[in-house]
N, C-alpha and C. Protein backbone atom coordinates (compact mmCIF):
# COMPACT_ATOMS: atom_id res chain seq x y z
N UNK A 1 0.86 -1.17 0.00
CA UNK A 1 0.00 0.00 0.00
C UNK A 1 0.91 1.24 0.00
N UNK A 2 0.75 2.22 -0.85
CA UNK A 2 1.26 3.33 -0.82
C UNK A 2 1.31 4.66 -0.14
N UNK A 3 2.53 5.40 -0.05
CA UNK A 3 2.07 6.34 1.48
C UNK A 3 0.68 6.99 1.30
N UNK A 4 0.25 7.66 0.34
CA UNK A 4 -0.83 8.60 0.28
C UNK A 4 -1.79 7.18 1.36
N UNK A 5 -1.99 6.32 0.64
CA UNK A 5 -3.45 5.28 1.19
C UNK A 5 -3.12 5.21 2.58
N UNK A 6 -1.69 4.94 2.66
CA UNK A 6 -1.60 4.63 4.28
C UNK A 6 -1.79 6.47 5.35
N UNK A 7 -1.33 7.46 4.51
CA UNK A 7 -1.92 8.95 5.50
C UNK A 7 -2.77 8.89 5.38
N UNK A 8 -4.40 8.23 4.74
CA UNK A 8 -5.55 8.47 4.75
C UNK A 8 -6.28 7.52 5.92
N UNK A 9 -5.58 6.42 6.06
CA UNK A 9 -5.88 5.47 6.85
C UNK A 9 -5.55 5.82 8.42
N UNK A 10 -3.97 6.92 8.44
CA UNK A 10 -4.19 7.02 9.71
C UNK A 10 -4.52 8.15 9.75
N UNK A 11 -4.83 9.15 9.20
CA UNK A 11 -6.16 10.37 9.22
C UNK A 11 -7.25 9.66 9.77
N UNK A 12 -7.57 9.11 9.17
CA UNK A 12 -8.90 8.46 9.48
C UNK A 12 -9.17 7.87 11.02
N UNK A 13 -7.97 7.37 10.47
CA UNK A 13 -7.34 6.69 12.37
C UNK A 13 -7.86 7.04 13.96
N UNK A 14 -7.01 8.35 13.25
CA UNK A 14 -6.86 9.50 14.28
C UNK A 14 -8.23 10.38 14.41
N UNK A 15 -8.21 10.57 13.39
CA UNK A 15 -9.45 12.16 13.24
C UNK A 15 -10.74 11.57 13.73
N UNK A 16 -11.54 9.90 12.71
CA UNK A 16 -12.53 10.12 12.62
C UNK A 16 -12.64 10.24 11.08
N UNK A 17 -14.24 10.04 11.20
CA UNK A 17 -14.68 10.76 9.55
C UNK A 17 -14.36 11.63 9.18
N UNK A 18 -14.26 11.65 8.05
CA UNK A 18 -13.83 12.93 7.50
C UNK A 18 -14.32 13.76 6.08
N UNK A 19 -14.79 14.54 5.90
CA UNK A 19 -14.91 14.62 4.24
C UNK A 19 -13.61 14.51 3.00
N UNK A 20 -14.26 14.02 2.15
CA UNK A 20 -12.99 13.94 1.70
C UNK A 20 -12.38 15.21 1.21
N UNK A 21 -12.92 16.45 0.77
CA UNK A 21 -12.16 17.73 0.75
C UNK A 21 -10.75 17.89 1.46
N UNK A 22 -11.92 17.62 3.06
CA UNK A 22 -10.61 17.70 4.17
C UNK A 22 -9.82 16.89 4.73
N UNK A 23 -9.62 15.35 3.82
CA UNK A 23 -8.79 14.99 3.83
C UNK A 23 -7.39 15.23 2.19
N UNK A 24 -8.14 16.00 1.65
CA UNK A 24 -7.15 16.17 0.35
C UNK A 24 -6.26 17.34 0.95
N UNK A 25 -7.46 18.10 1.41
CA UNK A 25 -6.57 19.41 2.13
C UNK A 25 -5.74 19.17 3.17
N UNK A 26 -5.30 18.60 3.83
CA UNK A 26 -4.87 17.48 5.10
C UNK A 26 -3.58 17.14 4.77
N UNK A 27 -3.45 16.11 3.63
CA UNK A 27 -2.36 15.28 2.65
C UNK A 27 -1.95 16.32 1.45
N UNK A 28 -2.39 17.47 1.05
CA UNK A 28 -1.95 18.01 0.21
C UNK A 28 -2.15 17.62 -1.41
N UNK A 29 -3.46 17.08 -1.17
CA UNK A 29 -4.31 16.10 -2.58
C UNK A 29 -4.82 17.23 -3.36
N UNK A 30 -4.97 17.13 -5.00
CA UNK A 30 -6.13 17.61 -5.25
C UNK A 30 -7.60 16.57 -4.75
N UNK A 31 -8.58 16.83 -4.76
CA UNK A 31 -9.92 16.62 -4.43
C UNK A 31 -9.99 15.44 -5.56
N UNK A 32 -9.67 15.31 -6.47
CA UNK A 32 -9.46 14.22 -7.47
C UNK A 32 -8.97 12.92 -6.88
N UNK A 33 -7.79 13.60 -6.84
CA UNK A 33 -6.88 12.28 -5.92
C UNK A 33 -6.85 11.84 -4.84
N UNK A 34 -7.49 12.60 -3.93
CA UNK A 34 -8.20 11.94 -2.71
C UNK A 34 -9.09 11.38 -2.98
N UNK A 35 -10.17 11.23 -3.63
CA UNK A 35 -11.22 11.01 -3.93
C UNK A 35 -10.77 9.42 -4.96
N UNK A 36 -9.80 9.36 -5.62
CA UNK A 36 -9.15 7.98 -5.73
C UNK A 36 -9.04 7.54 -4.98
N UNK A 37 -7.95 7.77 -4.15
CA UNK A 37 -7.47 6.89 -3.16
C UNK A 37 -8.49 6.44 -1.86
N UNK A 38 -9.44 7.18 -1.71
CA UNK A 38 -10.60 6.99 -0.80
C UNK A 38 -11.08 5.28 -1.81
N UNK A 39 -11.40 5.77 -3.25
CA UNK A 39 -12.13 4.51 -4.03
C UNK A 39 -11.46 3.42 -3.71
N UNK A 40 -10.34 3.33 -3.76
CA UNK A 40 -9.41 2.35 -3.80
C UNK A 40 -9.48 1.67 -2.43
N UNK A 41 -9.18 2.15 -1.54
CA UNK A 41 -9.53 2.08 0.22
C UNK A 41 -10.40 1.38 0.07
N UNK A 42 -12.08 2.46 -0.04
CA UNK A 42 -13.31 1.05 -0.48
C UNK A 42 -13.31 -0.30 -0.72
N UNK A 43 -12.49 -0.09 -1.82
CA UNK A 43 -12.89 -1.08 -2.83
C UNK A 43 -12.01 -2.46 -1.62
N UNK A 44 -10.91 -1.96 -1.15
CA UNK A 44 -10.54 -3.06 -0.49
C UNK A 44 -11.12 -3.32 0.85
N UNK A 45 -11.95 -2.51 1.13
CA UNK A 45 -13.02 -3.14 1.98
C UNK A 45 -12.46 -2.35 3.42
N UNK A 46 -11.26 -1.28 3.27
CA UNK A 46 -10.81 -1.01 4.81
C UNK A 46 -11.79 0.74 5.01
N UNK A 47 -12.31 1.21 4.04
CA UNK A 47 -12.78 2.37 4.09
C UNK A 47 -14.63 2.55 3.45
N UNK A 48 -15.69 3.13 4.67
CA UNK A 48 -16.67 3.14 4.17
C UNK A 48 -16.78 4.61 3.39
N UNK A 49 -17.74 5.07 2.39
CA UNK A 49 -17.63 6.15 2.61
C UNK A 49 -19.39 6.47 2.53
N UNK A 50 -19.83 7.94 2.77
CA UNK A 50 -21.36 7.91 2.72
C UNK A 50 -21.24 9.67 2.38
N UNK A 51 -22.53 10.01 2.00
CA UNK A 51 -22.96 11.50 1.65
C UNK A 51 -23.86 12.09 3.07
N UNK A 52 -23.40 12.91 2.93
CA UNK A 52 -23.95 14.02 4.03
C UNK A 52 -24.04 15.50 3.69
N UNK A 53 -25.60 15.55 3.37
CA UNK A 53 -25.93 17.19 2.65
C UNK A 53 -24.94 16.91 1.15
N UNK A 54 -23.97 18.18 0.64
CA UNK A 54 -23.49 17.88 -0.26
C UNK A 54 -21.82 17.31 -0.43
N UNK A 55 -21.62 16.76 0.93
CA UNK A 55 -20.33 16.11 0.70
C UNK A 55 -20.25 14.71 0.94
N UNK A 56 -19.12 14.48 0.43
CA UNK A 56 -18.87 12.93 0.95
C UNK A 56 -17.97 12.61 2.01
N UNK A 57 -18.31 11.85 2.71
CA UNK A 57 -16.81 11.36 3.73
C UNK A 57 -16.67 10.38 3.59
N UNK A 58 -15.60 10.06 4.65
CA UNK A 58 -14.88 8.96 4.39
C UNK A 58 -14.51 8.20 5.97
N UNK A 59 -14.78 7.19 6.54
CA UNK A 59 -14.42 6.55 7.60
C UNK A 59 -14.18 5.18 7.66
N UNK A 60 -13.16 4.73 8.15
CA UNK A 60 -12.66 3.25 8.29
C UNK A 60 -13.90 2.76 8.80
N UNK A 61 -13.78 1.53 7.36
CA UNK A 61 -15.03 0.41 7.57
C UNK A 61 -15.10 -0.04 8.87
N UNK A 62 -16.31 -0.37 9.65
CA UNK A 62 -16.66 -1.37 10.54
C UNK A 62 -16.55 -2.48 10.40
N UNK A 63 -16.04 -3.33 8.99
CA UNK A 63 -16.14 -4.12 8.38
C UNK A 63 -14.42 -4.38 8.21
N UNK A 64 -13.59 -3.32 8.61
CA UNK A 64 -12.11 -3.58 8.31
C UNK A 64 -11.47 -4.36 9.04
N UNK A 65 -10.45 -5.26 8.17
CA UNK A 65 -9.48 -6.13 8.87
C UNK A 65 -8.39 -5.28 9.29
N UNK A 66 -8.66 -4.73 11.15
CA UNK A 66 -7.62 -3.97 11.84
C UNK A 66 -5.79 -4.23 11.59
N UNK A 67 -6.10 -5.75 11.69
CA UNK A 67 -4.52 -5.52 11.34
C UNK A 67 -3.67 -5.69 9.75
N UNK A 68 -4.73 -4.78 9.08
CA UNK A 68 -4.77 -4.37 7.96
C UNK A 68 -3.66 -2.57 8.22
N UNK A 69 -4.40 -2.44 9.25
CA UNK A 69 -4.35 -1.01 8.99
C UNK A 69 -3.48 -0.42 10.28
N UNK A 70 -3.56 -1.12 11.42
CA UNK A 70 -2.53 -0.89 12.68
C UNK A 70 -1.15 -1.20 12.48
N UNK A 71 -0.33 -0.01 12.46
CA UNK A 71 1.27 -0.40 12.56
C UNK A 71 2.16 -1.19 13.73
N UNK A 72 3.40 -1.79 13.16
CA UNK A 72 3.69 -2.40 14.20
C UNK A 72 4.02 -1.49 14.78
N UNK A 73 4.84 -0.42 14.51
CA UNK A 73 5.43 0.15 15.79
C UNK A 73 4.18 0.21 16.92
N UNK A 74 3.24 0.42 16.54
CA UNK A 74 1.92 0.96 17.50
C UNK A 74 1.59 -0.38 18.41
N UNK A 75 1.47 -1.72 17.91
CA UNK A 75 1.32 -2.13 18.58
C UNK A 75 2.75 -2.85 19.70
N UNK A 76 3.87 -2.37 19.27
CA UNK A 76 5.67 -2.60 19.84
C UNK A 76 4.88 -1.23 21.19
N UNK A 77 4.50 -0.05 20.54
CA UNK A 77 4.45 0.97 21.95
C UNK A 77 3.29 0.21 23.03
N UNK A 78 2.60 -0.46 22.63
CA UNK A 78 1.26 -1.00 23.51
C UNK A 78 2.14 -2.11 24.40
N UNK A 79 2.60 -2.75 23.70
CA UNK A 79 3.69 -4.21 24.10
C UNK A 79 4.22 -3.41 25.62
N UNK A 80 5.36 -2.30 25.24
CA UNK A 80 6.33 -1.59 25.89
C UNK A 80 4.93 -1.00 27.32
N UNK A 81 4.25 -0.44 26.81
CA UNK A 81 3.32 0.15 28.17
C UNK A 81 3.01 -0.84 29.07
N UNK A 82 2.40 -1.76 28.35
CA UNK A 82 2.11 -2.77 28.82
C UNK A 82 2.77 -4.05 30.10
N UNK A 83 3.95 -3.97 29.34
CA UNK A 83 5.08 -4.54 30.41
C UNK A 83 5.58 -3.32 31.54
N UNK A 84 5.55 -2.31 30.76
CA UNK A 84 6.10 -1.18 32.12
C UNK A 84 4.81 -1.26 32.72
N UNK A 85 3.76 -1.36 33.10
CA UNK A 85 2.78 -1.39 34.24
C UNK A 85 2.65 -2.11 34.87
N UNK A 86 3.25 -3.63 34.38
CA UNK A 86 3.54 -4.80 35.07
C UNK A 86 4.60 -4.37 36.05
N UNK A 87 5.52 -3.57 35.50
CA UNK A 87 6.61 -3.33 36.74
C UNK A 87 7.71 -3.68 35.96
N UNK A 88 7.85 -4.17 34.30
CA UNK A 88 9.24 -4.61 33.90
C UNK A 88 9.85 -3.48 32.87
N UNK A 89 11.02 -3.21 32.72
CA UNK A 89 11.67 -1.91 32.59
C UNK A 89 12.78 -2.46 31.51
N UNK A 90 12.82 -1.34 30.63
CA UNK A 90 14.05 -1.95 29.57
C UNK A 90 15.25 -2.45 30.14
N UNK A 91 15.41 -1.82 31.15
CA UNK A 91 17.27 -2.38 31.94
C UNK A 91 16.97 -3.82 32.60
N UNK A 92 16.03 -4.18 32.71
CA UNK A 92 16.07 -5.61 33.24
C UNK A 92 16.42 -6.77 32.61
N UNK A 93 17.25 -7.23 33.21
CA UNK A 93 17.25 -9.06 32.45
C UNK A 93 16.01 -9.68 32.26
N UNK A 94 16.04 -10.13 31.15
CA UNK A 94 15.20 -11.38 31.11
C UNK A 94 14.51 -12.35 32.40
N UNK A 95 15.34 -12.35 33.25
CA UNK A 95 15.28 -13.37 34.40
C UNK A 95 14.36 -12.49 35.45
N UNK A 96 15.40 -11.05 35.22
CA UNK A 96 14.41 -10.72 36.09
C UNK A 96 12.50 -10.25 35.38
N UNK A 97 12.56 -10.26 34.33
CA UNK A 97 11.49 -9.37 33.82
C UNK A 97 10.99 -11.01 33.94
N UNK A 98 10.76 -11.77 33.96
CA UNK A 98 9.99 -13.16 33.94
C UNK A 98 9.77 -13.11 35.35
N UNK A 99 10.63 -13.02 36.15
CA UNK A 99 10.27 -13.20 37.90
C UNK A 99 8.94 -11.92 38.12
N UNK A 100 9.57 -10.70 37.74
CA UNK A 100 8.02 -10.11 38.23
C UNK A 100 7.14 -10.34 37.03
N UNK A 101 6.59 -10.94 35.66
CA UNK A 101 5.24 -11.13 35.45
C UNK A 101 5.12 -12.30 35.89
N UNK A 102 5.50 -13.25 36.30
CA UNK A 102 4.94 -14.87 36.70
C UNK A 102 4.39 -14.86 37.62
N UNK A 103 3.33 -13.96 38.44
CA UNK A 103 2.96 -13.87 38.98
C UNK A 103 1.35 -13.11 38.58
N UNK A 104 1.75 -12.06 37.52
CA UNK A 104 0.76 -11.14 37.15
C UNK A 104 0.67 -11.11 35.93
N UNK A 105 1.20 -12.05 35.14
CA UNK A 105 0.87 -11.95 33.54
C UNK A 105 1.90 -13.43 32.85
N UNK A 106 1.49 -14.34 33.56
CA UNK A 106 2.33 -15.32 33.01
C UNK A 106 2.67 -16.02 31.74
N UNK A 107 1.52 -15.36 30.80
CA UNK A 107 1.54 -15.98 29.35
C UNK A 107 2.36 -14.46 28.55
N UNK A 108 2.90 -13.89 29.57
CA UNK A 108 3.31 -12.62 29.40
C UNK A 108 5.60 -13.13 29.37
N UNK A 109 5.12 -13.66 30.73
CA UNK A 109 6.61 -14.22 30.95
C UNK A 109 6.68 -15.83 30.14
N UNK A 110 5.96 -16.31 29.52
CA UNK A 110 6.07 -17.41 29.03
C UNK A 110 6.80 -16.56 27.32
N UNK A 111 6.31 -16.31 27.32
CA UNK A 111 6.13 -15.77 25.49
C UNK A 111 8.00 -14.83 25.59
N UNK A 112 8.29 -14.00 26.97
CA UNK A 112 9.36 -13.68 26.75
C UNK A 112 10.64 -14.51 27.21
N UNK A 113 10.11 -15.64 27.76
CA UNK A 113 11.18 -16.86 27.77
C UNK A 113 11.52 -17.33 27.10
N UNK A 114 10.87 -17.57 25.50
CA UNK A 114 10.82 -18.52 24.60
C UNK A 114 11.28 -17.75 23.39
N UNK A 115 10.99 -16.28 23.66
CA UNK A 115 11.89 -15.25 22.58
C UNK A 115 13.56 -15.07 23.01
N UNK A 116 13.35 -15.05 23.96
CA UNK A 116 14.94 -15.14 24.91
C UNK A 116 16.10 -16.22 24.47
N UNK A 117 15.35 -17.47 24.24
CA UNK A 117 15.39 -18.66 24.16
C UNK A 117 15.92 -19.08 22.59
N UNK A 118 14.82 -18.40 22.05
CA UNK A 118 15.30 -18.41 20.25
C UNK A 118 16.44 -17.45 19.91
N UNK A 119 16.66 -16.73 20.60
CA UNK A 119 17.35 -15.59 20.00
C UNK A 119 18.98 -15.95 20.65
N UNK A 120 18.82 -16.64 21.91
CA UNK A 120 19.94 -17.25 22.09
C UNK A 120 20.46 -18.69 21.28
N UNK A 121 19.53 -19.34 20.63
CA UNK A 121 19.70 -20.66 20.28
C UNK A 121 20.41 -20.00 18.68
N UNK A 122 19.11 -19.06 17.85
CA UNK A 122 20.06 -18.14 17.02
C UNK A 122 21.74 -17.60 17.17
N UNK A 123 21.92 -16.96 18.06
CA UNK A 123 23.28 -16.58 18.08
C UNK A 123 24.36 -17.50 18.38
N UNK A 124 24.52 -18.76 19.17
CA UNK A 124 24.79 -19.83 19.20
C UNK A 124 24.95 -20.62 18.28
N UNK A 125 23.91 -20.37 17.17
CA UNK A 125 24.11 -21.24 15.33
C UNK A 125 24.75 -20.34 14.90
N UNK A 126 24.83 -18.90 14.82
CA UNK A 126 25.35 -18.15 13.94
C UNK A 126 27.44 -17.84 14.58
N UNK A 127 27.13 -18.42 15.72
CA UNK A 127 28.52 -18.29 16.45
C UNK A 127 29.67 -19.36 16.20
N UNK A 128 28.52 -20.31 15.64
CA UNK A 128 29.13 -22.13 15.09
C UNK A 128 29.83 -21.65 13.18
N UNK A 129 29.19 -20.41 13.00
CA UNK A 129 29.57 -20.89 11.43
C UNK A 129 30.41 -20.32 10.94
């Protein structure tokens, strides 16, 4: 997907509906070419759009496949909050960041044992060759 589709997606994201005017005016579109790239959106099923009085807008389908349209980094920052409320902090070992969720999020410390785990078994093959 190309940047214009992906700034409309997180316009959309962010803002809400929108007309499409003011999303051309937004991205720096003519009204033409927003008005493509809105079709195109449609057509793949991540963007509804509807008329209101004499404009049109544009809002992410109810119907969209989210992780169509959610970046990883976004969900890497949710990951990161997520473990810091647990209480685990980038400076921690492994050992220790497993000791405090095994208590309060254990499929939390399971999942970072087993990344720990690969990534050492990785460097260990790559240390052999």
């Amino acid at each position: 997907m190309d940047e214009v589709k992906v700034g409309i997606l997180e316009l959309l994201r962010r803002r809400g509906p929108l007309p499409i005017y003011r999303i051309a005016k937004e991205l720096g579109l003519s009204y033409g070419a927003a008005q493509w790239h809105v079709f195109y959106l449609e057509r793949e099923g991540l963007v509804s759009t509807y008329r209101s009085g004499n404009r049109r807008y544009a809002a992410i389908s109810p119907a969209a496949d989210v992780l169509k349209i959610i970046k990883v980094e976004d969900v890497l920052r949710d990951v990161m909050l997520s473990l810091r409320a647990y209480g685990v902090t980038p400076d921690m070992t492994v050992h220790e960041a497993i000791q405090v969720l095994s208590g309060r999020a254990p499929h939390l410390a399971e999942t970072i044992k087993r990344m720990a785990e690969e990534r050492y078994r990785r460097e260990e093959e790559e240390g052999k060759q």
